[in-house]
PDB file of N, CA and C in Angstrom:
ATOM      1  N   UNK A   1      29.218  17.651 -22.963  1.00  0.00           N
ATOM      2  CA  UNK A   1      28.171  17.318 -23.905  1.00  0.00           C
ATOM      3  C   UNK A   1      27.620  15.912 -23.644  1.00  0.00           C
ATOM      4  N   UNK A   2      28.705  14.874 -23.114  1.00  0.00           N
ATOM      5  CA  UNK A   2      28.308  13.797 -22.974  1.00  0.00           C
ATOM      6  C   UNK A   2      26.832  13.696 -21.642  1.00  0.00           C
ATOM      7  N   UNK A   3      26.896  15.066 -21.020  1.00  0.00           N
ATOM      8  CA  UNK A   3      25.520  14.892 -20.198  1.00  0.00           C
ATOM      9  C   UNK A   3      24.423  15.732 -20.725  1.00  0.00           C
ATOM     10  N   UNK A   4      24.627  15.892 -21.637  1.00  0.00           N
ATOM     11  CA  UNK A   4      23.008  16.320 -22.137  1.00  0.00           C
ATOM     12  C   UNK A   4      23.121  15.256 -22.921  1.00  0.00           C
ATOM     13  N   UNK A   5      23.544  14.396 -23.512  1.00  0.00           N
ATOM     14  CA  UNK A   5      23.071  13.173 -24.293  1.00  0.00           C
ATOM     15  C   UNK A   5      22.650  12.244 -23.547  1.00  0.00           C
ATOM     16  N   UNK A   6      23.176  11.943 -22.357  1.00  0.00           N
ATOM     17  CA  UNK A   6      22.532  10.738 -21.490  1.00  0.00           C
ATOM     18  C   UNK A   6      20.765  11.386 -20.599  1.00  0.00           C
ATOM     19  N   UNK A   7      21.018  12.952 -21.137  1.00  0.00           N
ATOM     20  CA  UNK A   7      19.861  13.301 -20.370  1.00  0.00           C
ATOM     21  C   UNK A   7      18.770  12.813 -21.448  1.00  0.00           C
ATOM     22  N   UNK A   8      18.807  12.948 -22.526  1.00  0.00           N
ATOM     23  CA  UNK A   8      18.492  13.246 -23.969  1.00  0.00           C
ATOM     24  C   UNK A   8      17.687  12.238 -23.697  1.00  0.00           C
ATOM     25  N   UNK A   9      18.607  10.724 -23.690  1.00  0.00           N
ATOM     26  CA  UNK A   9      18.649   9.177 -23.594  1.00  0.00           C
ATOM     27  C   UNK A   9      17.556   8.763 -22.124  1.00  0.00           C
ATOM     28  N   UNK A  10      17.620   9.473 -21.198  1.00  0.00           N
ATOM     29  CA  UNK A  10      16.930   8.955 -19.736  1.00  0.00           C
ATOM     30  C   UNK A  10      15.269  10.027 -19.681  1.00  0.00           C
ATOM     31  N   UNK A  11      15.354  10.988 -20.624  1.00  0.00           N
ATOM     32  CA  UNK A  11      14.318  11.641 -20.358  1.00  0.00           C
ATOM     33  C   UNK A  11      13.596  11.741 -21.635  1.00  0.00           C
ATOM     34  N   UNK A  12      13.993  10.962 -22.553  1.00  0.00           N
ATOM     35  CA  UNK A  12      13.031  10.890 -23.620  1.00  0.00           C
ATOM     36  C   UNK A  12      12.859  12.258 -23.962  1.00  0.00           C
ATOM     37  N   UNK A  13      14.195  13.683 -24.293  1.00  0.00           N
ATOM     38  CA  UNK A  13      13.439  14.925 -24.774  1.00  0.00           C
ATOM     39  C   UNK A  13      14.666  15.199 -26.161  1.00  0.00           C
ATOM     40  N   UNK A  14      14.202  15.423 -27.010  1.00  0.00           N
ATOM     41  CA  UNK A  14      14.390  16.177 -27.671  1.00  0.00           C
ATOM     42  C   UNK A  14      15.818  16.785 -27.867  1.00  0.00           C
ATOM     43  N   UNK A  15      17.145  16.649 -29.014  1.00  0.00           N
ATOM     44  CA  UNK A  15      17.862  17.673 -28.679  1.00  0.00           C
ATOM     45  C   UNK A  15      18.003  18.247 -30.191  1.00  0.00           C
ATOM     46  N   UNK A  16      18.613  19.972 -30.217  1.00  0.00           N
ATOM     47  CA  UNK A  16      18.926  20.339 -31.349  1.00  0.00           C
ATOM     48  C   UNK A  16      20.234  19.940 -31.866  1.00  0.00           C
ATOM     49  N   UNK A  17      21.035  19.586 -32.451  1.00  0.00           N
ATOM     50  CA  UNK A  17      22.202  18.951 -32.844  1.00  0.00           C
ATOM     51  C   UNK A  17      22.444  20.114 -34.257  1.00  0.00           C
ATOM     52  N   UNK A  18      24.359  20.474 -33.942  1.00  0.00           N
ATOM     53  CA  UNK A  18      25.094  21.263 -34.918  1.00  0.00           C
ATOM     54  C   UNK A  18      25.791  19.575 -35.143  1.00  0.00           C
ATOM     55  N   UNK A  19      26.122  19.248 -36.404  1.00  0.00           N
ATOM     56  CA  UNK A  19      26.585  17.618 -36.892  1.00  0.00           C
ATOM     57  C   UNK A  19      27.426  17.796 -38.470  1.00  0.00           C
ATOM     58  N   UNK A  20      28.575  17.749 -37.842  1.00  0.00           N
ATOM     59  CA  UNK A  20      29.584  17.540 -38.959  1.00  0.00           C
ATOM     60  C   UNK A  20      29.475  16.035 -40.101  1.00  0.00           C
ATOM     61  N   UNK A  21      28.948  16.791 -41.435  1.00  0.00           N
ATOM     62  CA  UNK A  21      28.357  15.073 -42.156  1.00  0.00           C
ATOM     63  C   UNK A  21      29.658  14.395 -42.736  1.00  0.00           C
ATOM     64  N   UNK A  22      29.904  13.158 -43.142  1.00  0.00           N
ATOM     65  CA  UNK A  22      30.381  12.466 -43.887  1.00  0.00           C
ATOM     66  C   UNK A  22      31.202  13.533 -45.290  1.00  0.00           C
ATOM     67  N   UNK A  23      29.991  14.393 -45.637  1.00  0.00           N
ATOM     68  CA  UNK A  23      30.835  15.191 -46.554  1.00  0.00           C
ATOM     69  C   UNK A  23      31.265  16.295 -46.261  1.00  0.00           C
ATOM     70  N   UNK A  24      31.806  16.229 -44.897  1.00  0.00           N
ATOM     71  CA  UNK A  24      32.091  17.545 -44.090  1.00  0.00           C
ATOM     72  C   UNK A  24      30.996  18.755 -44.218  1.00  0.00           C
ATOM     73  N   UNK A  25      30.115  18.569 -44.839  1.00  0.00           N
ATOM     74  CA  UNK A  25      29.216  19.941 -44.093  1.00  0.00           C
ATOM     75  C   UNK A  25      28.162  19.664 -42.846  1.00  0.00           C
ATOM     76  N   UNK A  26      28.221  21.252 -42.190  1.00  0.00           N
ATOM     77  CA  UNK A  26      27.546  21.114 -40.962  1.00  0.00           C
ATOM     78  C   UNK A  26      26.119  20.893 -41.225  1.00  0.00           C
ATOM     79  N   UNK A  27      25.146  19.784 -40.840  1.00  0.00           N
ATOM     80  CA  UNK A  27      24.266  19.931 -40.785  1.00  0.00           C
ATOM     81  C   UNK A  27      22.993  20.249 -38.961  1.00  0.00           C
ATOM     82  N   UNK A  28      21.717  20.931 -39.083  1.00  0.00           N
ATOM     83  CA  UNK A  28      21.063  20.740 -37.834  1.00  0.00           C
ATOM     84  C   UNK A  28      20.100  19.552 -37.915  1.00  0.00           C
ATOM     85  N   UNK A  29      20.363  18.912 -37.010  1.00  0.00           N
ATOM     86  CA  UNK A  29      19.327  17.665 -36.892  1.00  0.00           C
ATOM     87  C   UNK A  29      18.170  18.097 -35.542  1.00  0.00           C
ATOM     88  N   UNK A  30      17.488  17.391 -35.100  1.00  0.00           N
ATOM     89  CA  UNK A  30      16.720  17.167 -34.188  1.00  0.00           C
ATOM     90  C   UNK A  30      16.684  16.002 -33.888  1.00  0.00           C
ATOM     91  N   UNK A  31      16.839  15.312 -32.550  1.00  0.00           N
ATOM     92  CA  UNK A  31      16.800  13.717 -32.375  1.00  0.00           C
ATOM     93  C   UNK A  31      16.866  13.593 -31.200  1.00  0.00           C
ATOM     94  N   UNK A  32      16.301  12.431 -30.879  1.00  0.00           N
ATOM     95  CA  UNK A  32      16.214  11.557 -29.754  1.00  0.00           C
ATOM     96  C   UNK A  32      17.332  10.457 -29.214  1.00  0.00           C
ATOM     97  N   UNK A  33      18.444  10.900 -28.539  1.00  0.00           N
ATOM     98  CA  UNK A  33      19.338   9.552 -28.175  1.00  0.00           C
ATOM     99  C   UNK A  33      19.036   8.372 -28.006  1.00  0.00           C
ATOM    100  N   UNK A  34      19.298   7.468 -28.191  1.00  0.00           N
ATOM    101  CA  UNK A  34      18.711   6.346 -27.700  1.00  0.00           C
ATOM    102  C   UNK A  34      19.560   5.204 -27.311  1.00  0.00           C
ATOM    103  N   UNK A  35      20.852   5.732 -27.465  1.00  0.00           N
ATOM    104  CA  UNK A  35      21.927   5.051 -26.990  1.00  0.00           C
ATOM    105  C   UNK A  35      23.280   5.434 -26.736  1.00  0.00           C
ATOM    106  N   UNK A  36      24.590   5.893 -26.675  1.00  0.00           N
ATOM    107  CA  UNK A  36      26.009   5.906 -26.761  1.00  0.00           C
ATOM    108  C   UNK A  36      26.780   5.041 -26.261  1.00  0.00           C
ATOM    109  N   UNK A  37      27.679   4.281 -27.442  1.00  0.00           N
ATOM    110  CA  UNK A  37      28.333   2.958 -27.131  1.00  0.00           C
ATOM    111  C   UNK A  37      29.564   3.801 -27.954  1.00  0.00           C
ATOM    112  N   UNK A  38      30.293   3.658 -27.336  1.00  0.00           N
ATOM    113  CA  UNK A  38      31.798   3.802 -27.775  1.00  0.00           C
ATOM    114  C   UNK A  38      31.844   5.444 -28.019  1.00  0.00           C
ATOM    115  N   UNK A  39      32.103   5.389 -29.350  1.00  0.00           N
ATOM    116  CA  UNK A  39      32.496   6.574 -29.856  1.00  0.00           C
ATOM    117  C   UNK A  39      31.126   6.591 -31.266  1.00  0.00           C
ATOM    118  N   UNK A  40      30.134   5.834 -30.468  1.00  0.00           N
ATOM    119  CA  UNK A  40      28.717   5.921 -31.762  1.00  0.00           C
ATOM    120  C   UNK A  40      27.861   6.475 -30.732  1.00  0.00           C
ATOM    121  N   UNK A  41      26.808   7.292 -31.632  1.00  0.00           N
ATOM    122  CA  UNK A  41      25.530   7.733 -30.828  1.00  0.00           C
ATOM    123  C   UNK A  41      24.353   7.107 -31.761  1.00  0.00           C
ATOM    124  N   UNK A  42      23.288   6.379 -31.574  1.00  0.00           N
ATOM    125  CA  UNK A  42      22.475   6.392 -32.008  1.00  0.00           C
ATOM    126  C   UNK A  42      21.035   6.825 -31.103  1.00  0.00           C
ATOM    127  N   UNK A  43      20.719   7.382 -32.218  1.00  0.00           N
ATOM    128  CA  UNK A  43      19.311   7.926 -32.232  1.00  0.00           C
ATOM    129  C   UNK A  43      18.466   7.951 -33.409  1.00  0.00           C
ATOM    130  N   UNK A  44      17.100   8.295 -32.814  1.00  0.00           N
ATOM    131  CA  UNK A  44      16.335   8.355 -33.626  1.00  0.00           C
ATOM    132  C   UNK A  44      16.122  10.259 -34.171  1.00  0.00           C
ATOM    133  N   UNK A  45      16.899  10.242 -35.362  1.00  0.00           N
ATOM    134  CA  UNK A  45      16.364  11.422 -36.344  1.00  0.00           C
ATOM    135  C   UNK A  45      15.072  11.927 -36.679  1.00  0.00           C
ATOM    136  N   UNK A  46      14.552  12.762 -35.711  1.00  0.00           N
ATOM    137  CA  UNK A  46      13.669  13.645 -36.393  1.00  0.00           C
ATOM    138  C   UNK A  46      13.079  14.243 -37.721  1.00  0.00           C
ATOM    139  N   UNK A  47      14.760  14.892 -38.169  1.00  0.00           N
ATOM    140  CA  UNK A  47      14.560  15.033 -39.432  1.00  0.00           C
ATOM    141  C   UNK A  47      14.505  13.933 -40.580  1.00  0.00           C
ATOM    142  N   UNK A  48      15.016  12.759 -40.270  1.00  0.00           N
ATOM    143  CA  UNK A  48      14.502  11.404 -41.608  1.00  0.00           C
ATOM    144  C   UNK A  48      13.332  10.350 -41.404  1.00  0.00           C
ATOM    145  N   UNK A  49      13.228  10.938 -39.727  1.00  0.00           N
ATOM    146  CA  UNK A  49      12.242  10.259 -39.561  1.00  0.00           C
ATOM    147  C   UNK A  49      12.096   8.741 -39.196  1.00  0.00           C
ATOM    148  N   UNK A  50      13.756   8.573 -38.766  1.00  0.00           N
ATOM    149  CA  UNK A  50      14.030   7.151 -38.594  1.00  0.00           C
ATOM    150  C   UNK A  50      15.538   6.793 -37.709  1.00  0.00           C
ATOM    151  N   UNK A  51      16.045   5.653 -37.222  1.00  0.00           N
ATOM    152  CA  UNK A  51      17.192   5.187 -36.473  1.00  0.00           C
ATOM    153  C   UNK A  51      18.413   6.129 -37.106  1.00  0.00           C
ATOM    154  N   UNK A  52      19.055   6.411 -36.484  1.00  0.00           N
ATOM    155  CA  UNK A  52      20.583   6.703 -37.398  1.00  0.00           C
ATOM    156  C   UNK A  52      21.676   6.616 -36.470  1.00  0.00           C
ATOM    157  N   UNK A  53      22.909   6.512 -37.156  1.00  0.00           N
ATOM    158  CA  UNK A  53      24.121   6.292 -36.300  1.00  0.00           C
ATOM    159  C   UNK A  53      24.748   7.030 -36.519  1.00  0.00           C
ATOM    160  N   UNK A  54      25.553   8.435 -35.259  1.00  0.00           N
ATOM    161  CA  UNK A  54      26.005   9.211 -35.444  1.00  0.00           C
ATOM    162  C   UNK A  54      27.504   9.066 -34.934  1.00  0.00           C
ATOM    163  N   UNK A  55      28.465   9.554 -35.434  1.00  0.00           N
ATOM    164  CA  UNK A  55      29.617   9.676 -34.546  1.00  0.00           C
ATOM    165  C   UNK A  55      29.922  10.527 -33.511  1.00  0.00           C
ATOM    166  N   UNK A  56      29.940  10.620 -32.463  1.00  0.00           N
ATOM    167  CA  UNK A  56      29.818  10.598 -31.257  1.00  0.00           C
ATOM    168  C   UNK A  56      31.145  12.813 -31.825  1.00  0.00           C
ATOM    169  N   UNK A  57      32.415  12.208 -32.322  1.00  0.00           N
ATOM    170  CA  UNK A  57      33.339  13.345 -32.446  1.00  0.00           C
ATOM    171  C   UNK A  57      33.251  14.240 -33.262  1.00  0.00           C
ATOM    172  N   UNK A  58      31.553  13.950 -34.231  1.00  0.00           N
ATOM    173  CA  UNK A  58      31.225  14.371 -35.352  1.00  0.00           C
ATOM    174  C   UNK A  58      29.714  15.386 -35.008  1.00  0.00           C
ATOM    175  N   UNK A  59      29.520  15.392 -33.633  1.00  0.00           N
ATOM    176  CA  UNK A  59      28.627  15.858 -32.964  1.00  0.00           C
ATOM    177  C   UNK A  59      29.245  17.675 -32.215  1.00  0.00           C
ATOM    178  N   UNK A  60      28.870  18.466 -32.959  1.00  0.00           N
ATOM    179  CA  UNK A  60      29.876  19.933 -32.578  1.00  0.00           C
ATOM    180  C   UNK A  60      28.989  20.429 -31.515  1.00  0.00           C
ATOM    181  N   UNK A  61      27.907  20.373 -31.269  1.00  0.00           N
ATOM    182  CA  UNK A  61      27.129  21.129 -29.736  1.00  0.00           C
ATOM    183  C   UNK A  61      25.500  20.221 -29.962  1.00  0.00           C
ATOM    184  N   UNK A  62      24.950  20.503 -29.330  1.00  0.00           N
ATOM    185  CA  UNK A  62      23.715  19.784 -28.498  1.00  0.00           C
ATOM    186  C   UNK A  62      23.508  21.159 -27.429  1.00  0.00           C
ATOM    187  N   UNK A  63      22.136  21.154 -27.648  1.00  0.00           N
ATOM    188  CA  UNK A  63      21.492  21.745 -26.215  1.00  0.00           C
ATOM    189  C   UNK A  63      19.345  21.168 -26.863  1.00  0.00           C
ATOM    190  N   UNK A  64      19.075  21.711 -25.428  1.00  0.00           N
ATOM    191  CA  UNK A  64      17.451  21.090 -25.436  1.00  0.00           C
ATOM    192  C   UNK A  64      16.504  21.791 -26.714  1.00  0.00           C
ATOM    193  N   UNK A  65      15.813  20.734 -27.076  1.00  0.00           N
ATOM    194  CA  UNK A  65      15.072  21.646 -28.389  1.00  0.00           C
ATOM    195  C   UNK A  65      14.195  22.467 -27.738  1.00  0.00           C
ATOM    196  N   UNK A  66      14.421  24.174 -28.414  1.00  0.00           N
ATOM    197  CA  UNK A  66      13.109  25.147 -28.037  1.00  0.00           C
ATOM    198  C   UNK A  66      11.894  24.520 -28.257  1.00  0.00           C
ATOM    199  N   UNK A  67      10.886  24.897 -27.183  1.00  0.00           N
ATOM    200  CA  UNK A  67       9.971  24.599 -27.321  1.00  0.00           C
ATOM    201  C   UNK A  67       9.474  25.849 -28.338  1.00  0.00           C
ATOM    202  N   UNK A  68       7.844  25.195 -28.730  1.00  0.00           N
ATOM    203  CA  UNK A  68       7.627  26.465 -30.154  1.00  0.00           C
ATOM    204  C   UNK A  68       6.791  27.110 -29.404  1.00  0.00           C
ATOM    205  N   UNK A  69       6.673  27.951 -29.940  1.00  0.00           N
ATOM    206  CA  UNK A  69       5.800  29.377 -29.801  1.00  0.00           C
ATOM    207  C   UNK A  69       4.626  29.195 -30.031  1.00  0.00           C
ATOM    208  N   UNK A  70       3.391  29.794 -29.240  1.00  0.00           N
ATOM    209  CA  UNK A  70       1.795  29.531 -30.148  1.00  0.00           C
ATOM    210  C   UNK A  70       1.592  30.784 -30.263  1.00  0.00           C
ATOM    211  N   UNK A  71       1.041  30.486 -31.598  1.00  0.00           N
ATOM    212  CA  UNK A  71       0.633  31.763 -32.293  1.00  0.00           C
ATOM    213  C   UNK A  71      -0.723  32.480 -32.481  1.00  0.00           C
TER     214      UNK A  71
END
């Protein structure tokens, strides 16, 4: 997983994120890496629309966001 996040991070795309919260439920995010230092990921959240700091062991899968459909 740690290489689709550095891809995430070097190619400026998009990932879908399964993310175990603080109050243990799973949430899906959408976001942009923009860094991994230690055992932190930050990125920029799609869904709030702003920076956030994720825990790196709190991160359950990642893959590339579908592109959408035109209708």
């Amino acid at each position: 997983m740690n290489g689709m996040l550095l891809r995430s991070m070097e190619d400026n795309m998009p990932l879908e994120v399964i993310y175990l919260s603080k109050k243990n439920e799973l949430t899906q995010r959408k976001m942009i890496i923009r860094a991994v230092k230690g055992n932190e990921v930050y990125a920029y959240c799609l869904l709030r629309g702003k920076m956030r700091t994720f825990k790196l062991e709190n991160i359950l899968s990642a893959r590339p966001e579908k592109p959408k459909r035109a209708s």
